[in-house]
N, C-alpha and C. Protein backbone atom coordinates (compact mmCIF):
# COMPACT_ATOMS: atom_id res chain seq x y z
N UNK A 1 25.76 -20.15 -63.99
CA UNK A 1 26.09 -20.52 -62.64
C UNK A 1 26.55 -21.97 -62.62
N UNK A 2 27.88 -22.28 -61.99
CA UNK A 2 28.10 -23.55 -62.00
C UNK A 2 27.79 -24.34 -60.86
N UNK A 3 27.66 -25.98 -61.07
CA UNK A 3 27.32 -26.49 -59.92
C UNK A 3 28.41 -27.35 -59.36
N UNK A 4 29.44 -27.01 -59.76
CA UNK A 4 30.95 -27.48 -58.82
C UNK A 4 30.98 -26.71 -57.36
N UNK A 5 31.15 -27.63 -56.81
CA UNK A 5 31.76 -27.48 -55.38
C UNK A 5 32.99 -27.17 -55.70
N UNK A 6 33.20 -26.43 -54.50
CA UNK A 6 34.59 -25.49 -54.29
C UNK A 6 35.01 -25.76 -52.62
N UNK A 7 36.19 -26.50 -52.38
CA UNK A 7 36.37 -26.96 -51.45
C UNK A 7 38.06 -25.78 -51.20
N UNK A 8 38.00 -25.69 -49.65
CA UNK A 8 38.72 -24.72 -49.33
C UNK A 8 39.62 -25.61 -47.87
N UNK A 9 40.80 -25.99 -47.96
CA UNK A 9 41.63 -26.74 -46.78
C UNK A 9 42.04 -25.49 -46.07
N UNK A 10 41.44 -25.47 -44.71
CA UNK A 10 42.54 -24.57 -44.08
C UNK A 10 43.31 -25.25 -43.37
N UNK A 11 43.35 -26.51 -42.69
CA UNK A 11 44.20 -26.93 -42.32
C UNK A 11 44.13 -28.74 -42.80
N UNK A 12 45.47 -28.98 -42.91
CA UNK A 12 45.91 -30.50 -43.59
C UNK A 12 46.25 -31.40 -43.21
N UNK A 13 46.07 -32.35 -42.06
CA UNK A 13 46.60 -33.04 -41.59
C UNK A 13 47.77 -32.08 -40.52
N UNK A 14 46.99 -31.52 -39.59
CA UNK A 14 47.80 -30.77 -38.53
C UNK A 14 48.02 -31.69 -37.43
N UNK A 15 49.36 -31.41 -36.73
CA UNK A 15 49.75 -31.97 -35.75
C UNK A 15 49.71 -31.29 -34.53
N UNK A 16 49.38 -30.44 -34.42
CA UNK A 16 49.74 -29.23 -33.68
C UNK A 16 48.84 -28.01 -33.58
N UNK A 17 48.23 -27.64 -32.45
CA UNK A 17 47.84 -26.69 -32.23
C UNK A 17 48.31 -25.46 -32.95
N UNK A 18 46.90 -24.94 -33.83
CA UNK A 18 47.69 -23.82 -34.71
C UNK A 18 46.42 -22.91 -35.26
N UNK A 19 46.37 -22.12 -35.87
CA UNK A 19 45.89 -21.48 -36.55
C UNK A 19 45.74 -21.19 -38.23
N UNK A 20 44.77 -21.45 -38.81
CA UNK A 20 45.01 -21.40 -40.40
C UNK A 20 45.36 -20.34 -41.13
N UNK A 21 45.43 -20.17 -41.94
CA UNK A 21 45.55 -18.92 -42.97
C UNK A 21 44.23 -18.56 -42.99
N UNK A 22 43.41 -17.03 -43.87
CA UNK A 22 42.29 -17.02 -43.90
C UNK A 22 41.92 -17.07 -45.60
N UNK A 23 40.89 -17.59 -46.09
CA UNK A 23 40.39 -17.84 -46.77
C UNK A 23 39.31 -16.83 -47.66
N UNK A 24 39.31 -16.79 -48.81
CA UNK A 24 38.27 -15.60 -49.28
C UNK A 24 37.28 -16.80 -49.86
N UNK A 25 36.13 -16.74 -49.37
CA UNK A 25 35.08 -17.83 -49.89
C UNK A 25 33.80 -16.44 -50.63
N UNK A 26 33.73 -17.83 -52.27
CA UNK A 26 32.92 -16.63 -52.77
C UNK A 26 31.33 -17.12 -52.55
N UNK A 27 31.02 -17.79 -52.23
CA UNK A 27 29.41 -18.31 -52.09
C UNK A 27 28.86 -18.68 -50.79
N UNK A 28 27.78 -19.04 -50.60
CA UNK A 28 26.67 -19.30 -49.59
C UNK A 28 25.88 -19.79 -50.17
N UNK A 29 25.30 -21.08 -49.64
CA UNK A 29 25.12 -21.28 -47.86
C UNK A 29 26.51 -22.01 -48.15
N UNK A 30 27.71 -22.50 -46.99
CA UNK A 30 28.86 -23.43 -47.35
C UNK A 30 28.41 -24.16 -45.97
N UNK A 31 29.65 -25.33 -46.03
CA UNK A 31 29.75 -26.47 -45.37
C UNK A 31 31.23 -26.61 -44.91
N UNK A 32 31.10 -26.63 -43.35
CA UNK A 32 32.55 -27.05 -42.75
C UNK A 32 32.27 -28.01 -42.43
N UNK A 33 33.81 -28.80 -42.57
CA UNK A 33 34.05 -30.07 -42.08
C UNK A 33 35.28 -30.22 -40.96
N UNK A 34 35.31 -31.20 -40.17
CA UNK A 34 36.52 -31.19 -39.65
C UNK A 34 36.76 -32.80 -39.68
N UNK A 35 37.94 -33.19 -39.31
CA UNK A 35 37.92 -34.74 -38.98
C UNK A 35 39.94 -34.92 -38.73
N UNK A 36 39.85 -35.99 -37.38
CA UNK A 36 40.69 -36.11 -36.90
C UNK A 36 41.27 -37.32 -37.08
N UNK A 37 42.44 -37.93 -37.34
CA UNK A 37 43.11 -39.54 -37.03
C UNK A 37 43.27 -39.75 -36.02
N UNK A 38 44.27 -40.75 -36.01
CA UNK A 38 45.04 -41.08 -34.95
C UNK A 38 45.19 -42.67 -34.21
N UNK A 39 46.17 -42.70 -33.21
CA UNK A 39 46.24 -44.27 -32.89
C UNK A 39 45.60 -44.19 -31.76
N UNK A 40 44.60 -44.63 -31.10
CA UNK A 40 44.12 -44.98 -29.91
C UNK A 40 42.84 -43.91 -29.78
N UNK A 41 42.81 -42.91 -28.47
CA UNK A 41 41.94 -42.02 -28.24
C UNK A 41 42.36 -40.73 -28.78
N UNK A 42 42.03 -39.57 -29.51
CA UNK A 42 42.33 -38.55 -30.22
C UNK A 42 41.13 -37.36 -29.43
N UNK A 43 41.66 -36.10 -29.82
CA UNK A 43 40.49 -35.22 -28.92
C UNK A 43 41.28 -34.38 -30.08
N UNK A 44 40.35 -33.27 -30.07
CA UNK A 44 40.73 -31.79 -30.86
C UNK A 44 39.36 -30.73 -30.44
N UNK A 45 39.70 -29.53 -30.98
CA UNK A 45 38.51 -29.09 -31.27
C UNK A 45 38.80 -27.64 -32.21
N UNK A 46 38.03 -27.50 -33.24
CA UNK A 46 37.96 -26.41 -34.69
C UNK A 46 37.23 -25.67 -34.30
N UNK A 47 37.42 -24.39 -34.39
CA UNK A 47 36.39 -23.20 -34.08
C UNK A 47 37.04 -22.53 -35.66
N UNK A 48 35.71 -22.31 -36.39
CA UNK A 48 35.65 -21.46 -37.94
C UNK A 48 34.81 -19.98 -37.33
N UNK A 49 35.69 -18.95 -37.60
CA UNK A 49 35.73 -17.95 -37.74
C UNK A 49 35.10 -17.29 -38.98
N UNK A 50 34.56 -16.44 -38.29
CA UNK A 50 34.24 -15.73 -40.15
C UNK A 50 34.82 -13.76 -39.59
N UNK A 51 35.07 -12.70 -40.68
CA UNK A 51 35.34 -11.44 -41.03
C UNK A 51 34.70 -10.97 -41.86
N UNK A 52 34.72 -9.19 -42.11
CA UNK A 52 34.36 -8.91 -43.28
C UNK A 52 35.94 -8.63 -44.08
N UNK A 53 37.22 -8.38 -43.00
CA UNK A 53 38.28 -8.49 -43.77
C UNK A 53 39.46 -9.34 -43.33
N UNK A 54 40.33 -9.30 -44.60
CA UNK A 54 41.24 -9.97 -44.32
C UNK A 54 42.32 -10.34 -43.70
N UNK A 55 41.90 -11.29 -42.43
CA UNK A 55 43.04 -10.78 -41.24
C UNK A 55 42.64 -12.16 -40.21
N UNK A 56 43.36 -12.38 -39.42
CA UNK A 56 43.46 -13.78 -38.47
C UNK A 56 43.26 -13.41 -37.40
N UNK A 57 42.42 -12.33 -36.54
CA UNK A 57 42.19 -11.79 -35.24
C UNK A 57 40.88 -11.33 -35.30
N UNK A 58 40.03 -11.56 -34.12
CA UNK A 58 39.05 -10.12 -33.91
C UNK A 58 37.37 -11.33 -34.79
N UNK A 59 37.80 -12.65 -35.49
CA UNK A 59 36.51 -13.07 -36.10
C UNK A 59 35.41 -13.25 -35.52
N UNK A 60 34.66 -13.44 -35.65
CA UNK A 60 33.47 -14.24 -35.09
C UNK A 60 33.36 -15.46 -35.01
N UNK A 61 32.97 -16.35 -34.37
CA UNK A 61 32.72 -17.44 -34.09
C UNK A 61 31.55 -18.39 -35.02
N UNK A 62 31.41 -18.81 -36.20
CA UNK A 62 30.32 -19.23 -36.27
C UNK A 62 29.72 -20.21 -36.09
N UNK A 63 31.00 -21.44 -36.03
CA UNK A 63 31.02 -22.88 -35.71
C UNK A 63 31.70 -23.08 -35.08
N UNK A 64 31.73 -24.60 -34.55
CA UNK A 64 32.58 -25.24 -33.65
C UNK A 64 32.29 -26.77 -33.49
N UNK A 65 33.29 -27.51 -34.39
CA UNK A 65 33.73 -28.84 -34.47
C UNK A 65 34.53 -29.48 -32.95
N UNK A 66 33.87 -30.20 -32.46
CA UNK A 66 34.94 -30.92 -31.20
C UNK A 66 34.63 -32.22 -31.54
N UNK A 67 36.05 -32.69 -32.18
CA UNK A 67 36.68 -34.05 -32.18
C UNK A 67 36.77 -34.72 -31.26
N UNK A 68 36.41 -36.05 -31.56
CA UNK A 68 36.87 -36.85 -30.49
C UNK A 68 36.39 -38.51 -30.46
N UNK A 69 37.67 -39.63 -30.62
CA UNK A 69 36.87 -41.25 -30.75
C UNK A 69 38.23 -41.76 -30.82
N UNK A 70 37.94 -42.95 -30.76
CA UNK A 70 39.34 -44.07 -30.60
C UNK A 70 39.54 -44.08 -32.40
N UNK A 71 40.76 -43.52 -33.03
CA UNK A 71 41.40 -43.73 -33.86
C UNK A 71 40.55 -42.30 -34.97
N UNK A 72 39.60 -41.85 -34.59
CA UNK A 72 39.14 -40.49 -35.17
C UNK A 72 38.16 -40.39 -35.01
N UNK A 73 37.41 -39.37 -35.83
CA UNK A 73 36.61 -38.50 -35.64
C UNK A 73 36.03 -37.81 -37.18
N UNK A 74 34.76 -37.42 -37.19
CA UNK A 74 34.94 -36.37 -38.52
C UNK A 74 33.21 -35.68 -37.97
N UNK A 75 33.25 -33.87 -37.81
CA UNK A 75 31.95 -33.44 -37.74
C UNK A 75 31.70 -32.35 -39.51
N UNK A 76 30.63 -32.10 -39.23
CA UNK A 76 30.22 -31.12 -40.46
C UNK A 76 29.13 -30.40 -40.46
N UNK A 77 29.04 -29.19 -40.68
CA UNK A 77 28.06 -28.63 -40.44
C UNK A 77 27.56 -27.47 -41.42
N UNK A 78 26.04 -27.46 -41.90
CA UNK A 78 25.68 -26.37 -42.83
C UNK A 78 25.81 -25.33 -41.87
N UNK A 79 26.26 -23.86 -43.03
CA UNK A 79 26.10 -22.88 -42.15
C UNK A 79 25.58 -21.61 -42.90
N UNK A 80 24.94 -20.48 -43.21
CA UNK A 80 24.54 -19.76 -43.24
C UNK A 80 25.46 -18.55 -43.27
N UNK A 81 26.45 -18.37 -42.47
CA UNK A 81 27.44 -17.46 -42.48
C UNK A 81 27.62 -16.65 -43.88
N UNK A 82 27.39 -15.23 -43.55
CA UNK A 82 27.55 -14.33 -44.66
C UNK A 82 28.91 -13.77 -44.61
N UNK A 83 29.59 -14.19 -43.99
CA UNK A 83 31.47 -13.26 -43.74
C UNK A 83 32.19 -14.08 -45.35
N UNK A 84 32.47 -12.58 -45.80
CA UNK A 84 33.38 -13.23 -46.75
C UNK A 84 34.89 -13.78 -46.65
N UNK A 85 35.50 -13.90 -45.68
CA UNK A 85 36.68 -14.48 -45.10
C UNK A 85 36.40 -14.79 -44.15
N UNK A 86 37.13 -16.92 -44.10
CA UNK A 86 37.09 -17.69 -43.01
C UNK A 86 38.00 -18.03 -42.73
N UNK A 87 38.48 -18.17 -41.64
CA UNK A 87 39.39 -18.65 -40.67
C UNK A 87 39.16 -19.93 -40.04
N UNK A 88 39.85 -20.97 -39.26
CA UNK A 88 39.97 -21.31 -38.11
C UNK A 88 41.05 -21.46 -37.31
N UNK A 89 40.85 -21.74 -35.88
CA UNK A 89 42.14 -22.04 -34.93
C UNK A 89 41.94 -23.63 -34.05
N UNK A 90 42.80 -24.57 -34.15
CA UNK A 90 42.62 -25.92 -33.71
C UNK A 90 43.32 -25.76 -31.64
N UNK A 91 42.63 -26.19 -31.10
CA UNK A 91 42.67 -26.24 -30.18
C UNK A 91 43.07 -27.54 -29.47
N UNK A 92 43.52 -27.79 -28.11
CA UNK A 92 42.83 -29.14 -27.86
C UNK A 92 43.68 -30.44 -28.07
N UNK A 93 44.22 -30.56 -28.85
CA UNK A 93 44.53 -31.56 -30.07
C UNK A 93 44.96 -32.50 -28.86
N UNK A 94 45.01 -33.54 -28.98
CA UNK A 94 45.61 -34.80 -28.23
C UNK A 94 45.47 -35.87 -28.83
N UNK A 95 46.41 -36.64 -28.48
CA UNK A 95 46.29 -38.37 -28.66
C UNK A 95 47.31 -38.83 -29.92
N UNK A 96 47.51 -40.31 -29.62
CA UNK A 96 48.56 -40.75 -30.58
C UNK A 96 48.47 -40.62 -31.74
N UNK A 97 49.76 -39.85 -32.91
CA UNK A 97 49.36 -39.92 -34.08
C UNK A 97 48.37 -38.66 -34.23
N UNK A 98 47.58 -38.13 -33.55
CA UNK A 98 46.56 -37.45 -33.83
C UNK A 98 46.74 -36.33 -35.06
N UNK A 99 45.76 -36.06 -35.87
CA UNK A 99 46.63 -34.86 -36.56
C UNK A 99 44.92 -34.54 -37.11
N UNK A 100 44.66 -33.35 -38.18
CA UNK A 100 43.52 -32.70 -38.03
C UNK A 100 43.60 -31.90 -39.74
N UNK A 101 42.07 -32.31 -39.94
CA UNK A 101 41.96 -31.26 -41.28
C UNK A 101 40.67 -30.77 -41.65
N UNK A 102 40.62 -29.67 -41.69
CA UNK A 102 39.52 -28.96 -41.36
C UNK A 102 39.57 -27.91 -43.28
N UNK A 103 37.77 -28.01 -43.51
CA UNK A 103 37.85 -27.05 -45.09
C UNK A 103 36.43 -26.50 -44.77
N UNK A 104 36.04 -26.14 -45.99
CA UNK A 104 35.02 -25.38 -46.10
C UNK A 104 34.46 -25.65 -47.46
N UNK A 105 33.75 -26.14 -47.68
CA UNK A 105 32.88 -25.74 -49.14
C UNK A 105 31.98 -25.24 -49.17
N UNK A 106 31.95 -24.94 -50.67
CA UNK A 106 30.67 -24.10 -51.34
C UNK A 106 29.87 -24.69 -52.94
């Protein structure tokens, strides 16, 4: 068993309200992160999805990151989630410059 972390980007420096690709994560317990830039006041907010298949509709909700501070932001959270495919969709997004990147490890 190895003890490398396995880090998973679903989204990279987003500008824009969007939706990620979904992700096949092979372990538990993992860790989402989110974190935002930007020039002045920035707002967003990450909702991570989990499935049992592979597909961008219909997930569950298991988390939920809401961004938000003068020039950024960054939340993270352990999670428990047993879905073997994760998703998220960025919501929200505002402010100068603002842009957004949200992963997952294990």
């Amino acid at each position: 068993m190895s003890n490398e972390t396995e880090i998973f980007v679903l989204l990279d420096g987003v500008t824009a309200n969007c939706q990620s690709y979904t992700a096949l994560i092979p372990g538990r317990p993992l860790t989402v992160e989110a974190f935002i830039t930007g020039t002045d006041q920035v707002d967003a907010i990450v909702t991570f999805y989990g499935c049992n298949t592979n597909r961008t509709t219909n997930g569950l909700v298991f988390a939920t990151s809401t961004l938000s501070g003068s020039g950024g932001d960054v939340t993270s959270e352990i999670c428990a989630a047993a879905y073997p495919f994760i998703y998220c969709i960025l919501t929200s997004l505002s402010g100068t410059d603002a842009a957004v990147t949200a992963s997952v490890s294990v």
